[in-house]
PDB file of N, CA and C in Angstrom:
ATOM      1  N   UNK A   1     120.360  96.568  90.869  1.00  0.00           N
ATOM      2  CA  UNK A   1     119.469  95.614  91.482  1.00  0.00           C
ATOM      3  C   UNK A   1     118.655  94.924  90.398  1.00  0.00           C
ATOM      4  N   UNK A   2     118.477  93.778  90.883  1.00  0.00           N
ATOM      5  CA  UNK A   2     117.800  92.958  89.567  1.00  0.00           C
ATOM      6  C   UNK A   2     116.549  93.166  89.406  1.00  0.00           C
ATOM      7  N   UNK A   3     115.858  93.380  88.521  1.00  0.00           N
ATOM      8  CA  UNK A   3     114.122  94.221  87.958  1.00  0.00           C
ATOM      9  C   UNK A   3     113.241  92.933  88.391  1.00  0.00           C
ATOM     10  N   UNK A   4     113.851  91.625  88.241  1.00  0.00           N
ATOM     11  CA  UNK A   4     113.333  90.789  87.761  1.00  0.00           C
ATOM     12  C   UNK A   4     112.566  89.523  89.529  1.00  0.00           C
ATOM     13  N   UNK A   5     112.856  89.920  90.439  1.00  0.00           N
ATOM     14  CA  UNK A   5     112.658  89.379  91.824  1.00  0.00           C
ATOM     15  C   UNK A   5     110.985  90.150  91.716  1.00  0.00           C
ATOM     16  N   UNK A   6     110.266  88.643  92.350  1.00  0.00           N
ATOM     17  CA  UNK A   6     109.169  89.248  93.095  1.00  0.00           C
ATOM     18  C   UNK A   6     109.151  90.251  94.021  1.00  0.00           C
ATOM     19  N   UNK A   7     107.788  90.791  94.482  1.00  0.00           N
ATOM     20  CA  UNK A   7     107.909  91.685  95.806  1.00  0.00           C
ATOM     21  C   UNK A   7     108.136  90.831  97.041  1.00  0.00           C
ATOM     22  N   UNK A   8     107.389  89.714  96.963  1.00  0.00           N
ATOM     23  CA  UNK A   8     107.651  88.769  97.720  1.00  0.00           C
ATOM     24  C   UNK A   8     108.765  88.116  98.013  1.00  0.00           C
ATOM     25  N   UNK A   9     110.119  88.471  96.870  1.00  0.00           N
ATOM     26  CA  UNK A   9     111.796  87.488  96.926  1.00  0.00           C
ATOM     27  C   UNK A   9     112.140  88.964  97.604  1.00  0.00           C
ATOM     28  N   UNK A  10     111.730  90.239  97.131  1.00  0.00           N
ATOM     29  CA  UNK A  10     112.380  91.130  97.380  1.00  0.00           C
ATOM     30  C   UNK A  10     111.712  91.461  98.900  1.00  0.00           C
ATOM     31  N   UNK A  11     110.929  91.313  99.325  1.00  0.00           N
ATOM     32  CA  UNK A  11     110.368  91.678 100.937  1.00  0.00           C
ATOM     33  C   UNK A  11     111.024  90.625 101.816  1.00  0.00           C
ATOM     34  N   UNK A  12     110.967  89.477 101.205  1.00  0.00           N
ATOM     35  CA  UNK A  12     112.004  88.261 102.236  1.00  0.00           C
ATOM     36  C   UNK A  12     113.899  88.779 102.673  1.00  0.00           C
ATOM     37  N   UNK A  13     114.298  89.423 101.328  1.00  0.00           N
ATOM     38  CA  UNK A  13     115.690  89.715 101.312  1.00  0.00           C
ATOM     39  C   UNK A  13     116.237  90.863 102.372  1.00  0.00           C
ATOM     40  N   UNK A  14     115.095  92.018 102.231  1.00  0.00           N
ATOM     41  CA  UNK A  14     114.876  93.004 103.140  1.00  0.00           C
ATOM     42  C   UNK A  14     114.567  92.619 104.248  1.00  0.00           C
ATOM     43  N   UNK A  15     113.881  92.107 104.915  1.00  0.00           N
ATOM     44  CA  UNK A  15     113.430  91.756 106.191  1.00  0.00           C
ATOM     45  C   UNK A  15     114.932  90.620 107.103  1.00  0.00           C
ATOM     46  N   UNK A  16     115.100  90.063 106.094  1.00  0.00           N
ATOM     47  CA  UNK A  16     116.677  88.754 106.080  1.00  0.00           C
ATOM     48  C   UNK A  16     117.653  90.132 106.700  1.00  0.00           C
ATOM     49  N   UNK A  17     117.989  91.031 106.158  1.00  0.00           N
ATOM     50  CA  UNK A  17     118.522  91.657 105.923  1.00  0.00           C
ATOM     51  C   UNK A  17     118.757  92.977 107.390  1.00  0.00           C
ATOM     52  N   UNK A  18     117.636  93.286 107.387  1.00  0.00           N
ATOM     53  CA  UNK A  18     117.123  94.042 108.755  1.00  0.00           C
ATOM     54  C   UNK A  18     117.616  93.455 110.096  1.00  0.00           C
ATOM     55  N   UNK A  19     116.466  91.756 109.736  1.00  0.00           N
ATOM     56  CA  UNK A  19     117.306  91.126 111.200  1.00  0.00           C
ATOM     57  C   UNK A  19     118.130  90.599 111.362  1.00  0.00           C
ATOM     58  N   UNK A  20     119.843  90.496 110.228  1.00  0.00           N
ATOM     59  CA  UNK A  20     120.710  90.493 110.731  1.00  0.00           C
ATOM     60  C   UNK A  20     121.528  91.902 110.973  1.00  0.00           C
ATOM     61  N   UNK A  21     120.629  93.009 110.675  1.00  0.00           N
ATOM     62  CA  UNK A  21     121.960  94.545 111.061  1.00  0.00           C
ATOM     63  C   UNK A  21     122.802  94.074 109.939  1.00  0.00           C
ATOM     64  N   UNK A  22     122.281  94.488 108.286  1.00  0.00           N
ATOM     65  CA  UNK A  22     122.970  94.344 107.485  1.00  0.00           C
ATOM     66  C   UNK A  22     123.103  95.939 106.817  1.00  0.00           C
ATOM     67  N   UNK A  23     122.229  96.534 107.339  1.00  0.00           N
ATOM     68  CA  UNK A  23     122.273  98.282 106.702  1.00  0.00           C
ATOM     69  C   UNK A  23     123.014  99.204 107.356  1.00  0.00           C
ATOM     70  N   UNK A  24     124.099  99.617 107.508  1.00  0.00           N
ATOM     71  CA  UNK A  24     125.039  99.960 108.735  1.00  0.00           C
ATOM     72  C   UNK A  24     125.093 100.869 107.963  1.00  0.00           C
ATOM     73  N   UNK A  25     124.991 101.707 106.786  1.00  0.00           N
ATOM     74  CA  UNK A  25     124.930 102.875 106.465  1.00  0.00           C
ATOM     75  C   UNK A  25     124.010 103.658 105.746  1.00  0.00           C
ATOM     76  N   UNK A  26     123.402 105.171 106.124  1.00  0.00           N
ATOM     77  CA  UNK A  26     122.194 105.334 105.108  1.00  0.00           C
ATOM     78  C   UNK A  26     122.448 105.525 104.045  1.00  0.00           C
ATOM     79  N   UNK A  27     121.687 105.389 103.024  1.00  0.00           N
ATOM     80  CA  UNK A  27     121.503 105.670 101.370  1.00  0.00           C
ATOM     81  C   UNK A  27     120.656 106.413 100.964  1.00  0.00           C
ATOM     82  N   UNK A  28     121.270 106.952  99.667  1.00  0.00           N
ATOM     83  CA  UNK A  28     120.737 107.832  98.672  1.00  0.00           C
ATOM     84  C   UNK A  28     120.465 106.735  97.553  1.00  0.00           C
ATOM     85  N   UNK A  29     119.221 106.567  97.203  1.00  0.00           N
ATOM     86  CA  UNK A  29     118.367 105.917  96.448  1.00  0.00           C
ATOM     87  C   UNK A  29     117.326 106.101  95.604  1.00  0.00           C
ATOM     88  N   UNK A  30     117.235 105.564  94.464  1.00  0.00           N
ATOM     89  CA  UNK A  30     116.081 105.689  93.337  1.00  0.00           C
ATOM     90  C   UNK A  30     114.845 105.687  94.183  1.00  0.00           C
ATOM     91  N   UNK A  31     113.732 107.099  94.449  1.00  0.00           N
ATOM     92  CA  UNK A  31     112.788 106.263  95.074  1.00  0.00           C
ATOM     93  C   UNK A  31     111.864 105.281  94.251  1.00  0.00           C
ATOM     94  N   UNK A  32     111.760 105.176  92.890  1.00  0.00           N
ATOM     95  CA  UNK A  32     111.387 103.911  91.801  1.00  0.00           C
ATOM     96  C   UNK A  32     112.131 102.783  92.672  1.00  0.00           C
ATOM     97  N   UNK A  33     112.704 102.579  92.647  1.00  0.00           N
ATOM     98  CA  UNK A  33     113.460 101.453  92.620  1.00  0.00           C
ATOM     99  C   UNK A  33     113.057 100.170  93.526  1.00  0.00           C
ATOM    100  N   UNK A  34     112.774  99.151  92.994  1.00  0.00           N
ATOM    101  CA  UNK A  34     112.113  97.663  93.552  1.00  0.00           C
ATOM    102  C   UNK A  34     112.494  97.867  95.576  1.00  0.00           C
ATOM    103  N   UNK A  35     113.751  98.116  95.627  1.00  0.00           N
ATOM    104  CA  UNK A  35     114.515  97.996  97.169  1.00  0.00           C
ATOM    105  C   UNK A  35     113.271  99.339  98.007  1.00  0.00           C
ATOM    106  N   UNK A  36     113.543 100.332  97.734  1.00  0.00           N
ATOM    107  CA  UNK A  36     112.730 101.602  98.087  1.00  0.00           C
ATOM    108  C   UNK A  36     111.484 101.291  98.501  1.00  0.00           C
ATOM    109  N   UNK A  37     110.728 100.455  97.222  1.00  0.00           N
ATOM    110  CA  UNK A  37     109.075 100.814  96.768  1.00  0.00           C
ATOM    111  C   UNK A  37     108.823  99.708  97.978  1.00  0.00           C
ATOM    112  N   UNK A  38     109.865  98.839  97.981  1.00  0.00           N
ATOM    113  CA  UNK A  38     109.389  97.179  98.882  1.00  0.00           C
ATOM    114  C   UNK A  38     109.650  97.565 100.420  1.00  0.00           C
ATOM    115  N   UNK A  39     110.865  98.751 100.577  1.00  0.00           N
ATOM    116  CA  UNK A  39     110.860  98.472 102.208  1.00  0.00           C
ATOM    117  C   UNK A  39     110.111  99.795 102.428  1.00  0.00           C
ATOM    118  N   UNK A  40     109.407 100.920 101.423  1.00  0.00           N
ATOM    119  CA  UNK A  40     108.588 101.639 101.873  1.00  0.00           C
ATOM    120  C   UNK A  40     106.946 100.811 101.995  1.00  0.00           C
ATOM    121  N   UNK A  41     106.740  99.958 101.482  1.00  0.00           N
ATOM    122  CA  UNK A  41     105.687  98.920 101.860  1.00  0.00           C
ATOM    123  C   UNK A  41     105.777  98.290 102.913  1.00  0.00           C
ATOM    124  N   UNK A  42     106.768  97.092 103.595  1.00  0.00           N
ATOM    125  CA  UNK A  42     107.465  97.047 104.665  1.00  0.00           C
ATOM    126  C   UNK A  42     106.683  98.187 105.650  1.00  0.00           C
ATOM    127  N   UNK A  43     107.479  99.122 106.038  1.00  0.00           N
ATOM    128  CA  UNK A  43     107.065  99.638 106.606  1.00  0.00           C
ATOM    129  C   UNK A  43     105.516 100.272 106.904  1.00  0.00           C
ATOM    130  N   UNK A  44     104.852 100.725 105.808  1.00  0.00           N
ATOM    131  CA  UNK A  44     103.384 101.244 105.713  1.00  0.00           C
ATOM    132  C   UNK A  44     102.445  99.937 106.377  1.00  0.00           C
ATOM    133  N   UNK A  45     103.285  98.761 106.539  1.00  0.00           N
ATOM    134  CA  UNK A  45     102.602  97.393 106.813  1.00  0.00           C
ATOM    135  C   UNK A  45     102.481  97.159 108.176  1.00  0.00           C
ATOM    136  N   UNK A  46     103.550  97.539 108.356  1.00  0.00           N
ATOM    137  CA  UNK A  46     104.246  97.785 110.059  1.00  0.00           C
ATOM    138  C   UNK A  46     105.120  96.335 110.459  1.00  0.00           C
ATOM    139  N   UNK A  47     105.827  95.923 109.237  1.00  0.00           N
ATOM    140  CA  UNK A  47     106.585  95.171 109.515  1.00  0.00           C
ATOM    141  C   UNK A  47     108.368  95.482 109.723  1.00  0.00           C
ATOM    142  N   UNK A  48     108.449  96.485 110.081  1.00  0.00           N
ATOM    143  CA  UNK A  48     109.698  97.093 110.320  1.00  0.00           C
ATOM    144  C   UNK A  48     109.562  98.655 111.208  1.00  0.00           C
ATOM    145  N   UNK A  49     110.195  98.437 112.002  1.00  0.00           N
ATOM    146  CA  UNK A  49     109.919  99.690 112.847  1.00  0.00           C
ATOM    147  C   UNK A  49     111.594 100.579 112.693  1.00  0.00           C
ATOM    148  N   UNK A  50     111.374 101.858 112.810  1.00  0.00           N
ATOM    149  CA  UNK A  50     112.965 102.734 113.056  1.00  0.00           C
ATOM    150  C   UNK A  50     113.638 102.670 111.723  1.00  0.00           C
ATOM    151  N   UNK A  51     112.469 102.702 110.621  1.00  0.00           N
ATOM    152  CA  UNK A  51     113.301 103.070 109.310  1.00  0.00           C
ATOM    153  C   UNK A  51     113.239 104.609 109.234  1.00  0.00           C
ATOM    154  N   UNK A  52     113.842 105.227 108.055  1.00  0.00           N
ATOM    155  CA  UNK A  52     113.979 106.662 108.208  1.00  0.00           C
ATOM    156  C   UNK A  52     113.576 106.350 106.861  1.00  0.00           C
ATOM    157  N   UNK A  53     112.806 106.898 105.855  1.00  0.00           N
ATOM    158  CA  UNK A  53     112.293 107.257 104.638  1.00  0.00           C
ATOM    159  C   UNK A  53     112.204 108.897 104.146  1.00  0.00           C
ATOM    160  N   UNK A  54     112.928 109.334 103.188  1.00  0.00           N
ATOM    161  CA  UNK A  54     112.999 110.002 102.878  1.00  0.00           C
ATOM    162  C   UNK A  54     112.579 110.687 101.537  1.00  0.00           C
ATOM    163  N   UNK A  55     111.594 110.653 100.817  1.00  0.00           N
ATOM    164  CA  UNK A  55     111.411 111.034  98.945  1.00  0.00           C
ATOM    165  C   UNK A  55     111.184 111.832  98.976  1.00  0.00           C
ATOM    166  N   UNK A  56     111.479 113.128  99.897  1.00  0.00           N
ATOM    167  CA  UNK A  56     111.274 114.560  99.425  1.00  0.00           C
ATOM    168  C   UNK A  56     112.379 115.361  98.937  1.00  0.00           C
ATOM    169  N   UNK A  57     113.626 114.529  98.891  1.00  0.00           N
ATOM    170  CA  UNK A  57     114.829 115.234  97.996  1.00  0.00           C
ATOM    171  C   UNK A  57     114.738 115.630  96.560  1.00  0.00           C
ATOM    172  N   UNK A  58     114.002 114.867  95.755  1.00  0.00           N
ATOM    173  CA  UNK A  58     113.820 114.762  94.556  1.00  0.00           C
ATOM    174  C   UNK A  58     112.960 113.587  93.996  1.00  0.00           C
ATOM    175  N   UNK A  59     113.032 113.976  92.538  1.00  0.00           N
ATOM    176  CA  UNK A  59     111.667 112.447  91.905  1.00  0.00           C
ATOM    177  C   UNK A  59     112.749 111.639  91.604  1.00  0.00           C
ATOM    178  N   UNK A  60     114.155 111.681  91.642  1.00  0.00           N
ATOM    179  CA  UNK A  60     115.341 111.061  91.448  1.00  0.00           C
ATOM    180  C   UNK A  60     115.720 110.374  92.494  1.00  0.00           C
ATOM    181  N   UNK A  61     116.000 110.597  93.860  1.00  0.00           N
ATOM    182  CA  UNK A  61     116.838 110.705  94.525  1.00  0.00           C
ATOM    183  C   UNK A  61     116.018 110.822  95.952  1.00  0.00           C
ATOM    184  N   UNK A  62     116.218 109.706  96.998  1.00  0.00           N
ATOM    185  CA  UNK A  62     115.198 109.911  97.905  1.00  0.00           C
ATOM    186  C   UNK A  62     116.406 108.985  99.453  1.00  0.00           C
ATOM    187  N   UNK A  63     116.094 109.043 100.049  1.00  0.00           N
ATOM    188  CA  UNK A  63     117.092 109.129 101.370  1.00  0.00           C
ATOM    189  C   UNK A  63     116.309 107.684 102.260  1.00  0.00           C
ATOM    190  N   UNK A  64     117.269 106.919 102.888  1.00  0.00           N
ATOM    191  CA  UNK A  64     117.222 105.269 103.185  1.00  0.00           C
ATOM    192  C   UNK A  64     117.909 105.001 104.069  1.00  0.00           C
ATOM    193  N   UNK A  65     117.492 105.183 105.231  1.00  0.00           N
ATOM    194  CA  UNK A  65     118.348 104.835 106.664  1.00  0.00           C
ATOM    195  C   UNK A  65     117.196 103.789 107.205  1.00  0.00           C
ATOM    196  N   UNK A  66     118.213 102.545 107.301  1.00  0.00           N
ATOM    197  CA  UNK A  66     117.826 101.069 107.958  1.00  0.00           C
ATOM    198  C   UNK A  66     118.717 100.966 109.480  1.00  0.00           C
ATOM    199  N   UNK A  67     119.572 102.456 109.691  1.00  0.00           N
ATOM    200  CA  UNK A  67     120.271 101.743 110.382  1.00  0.00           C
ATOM    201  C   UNK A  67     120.019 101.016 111.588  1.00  0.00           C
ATOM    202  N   UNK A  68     119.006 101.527 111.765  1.00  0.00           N
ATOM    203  CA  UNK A  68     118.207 101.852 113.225  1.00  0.00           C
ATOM    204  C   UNK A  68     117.017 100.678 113.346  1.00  0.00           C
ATOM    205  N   UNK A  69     116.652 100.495 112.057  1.00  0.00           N
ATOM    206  CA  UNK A  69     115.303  99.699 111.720  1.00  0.00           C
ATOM    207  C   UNK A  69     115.444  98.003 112.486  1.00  0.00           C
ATOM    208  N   UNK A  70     114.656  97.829 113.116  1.00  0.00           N
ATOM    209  CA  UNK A  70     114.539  96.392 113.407  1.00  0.00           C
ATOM    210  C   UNK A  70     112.558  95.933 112.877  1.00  0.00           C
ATOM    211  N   UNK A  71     112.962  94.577 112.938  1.00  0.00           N
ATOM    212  CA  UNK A  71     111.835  93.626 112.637  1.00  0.00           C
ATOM    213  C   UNK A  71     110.836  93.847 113.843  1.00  0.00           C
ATOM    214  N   UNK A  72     109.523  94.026 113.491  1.00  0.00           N
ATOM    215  CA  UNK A  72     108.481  93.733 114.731  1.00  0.00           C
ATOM    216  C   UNK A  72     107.974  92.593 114.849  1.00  0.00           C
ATOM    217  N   UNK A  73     107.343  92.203 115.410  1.00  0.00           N
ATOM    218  CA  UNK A  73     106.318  91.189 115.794  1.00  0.00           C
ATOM    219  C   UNK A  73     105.967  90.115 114.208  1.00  0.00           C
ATOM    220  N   UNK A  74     105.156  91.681 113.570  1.00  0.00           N
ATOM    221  CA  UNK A  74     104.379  90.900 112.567  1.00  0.00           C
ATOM    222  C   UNK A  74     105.698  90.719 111.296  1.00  0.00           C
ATOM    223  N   UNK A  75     107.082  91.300 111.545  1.00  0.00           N
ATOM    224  CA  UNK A  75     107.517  91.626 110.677  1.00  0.00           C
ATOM    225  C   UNK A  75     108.386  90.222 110.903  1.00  0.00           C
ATOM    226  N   UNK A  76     108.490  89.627 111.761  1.00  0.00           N
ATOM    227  CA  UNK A  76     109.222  88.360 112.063  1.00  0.00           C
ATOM    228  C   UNK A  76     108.242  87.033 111.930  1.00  0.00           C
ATOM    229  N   UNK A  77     106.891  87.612 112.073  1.00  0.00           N
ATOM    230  CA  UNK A  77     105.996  86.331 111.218  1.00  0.00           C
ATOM    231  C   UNK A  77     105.978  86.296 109.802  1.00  0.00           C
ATOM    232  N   UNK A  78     106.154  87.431 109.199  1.00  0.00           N
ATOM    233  CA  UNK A  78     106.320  87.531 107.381  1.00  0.00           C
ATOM    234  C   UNK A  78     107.377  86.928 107.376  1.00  0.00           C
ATOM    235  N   UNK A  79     108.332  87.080 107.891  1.00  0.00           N
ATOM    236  CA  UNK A  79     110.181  87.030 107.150  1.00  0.00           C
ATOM    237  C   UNK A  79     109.882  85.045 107.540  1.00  0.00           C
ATOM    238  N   UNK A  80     109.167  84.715 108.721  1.00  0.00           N
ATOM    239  CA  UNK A  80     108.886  83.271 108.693  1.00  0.00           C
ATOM    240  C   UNK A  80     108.377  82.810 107.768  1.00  0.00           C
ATOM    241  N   UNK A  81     107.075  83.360 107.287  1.00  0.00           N
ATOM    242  CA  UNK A  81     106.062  83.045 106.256  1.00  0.00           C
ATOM    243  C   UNK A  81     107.072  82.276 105.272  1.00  0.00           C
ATOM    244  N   UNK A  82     107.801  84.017 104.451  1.00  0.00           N
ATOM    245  CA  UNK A  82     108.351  84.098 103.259  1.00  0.00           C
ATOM    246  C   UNK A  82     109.472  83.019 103.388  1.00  0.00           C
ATOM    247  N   UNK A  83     110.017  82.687 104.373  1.00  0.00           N
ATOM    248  CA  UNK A  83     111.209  81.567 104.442  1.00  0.00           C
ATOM    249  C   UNK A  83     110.568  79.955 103.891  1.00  0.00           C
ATOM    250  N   UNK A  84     109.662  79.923 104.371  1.00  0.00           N
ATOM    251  CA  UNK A  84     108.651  78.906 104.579  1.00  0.00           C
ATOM    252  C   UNK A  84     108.280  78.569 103.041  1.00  0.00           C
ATOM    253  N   UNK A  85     107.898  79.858 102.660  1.00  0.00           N
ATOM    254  CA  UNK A  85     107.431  79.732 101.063  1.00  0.00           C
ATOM    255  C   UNK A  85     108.538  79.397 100.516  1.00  0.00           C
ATOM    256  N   UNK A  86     109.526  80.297 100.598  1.00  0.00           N
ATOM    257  CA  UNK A  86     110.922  79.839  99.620  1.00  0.00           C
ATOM    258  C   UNK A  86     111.445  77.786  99.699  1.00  0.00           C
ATOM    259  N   UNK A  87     111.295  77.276 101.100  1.00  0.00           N
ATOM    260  CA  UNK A  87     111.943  76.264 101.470  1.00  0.00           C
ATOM    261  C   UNK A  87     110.870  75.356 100.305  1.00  0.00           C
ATOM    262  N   UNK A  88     109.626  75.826 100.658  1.00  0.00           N
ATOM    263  CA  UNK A  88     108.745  74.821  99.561  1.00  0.00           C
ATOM    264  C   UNK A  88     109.102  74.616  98.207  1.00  0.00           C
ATOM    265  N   UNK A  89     109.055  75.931  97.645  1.00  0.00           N
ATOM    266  CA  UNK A  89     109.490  76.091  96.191  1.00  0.00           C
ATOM    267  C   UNK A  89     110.539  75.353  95.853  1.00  0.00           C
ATOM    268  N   UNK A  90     111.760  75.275  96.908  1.00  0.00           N
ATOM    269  CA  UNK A  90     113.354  74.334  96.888  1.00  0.00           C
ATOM    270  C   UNK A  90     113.063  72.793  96.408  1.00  0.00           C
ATOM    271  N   UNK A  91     112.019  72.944  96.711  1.00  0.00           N
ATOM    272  CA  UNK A  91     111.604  70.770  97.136  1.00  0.00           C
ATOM    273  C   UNK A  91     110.454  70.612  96.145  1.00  0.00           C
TER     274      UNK A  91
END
């Protein structure tokens, strides 16, 4: 995954991602890792409901089930927001 995406490119991609049912299988994941740190924020936000989070396997190795996860309310006004922001930046 690229180091180099905002939290903000990376919270738009995740949320994009959620509400099309793009996570159809769980993962074993860096819990470091930009994807992890952003949809464990995501969630603590309450913009994603029915994720499964897991970092008690290890400081390596931490467990990522989206399968279930859909967008809420506020989580479909961010993923608007962030669309909104991106379309500006285009122009």
């Amino acid at each position: 995954m690229a180091s180099n995406l905002s939290q903000d490119d990376e919270l738009r991609g995740i949320l994009s991602d959620v509400a099309r049912g793009r996570f159809s299988t769980r993962r074993q994941i860096n819990p470091q890792s930009n994807l992890f740190q952003t949809t464990t924020y995501a969630v603590q936000e309450g913009l994603i409901m029915g994720a499964k989070l897991d970092s008690s396997f290890s400081t390596s190795l931490a467990g990522m089930d989206l399968t279930s996860a859909r967008l809420t309310s506020a989580g479909k006004a961010k993923l608007a927001a962030l669309m909104q922001t991106t379309s500006t930046k285009d122009h």
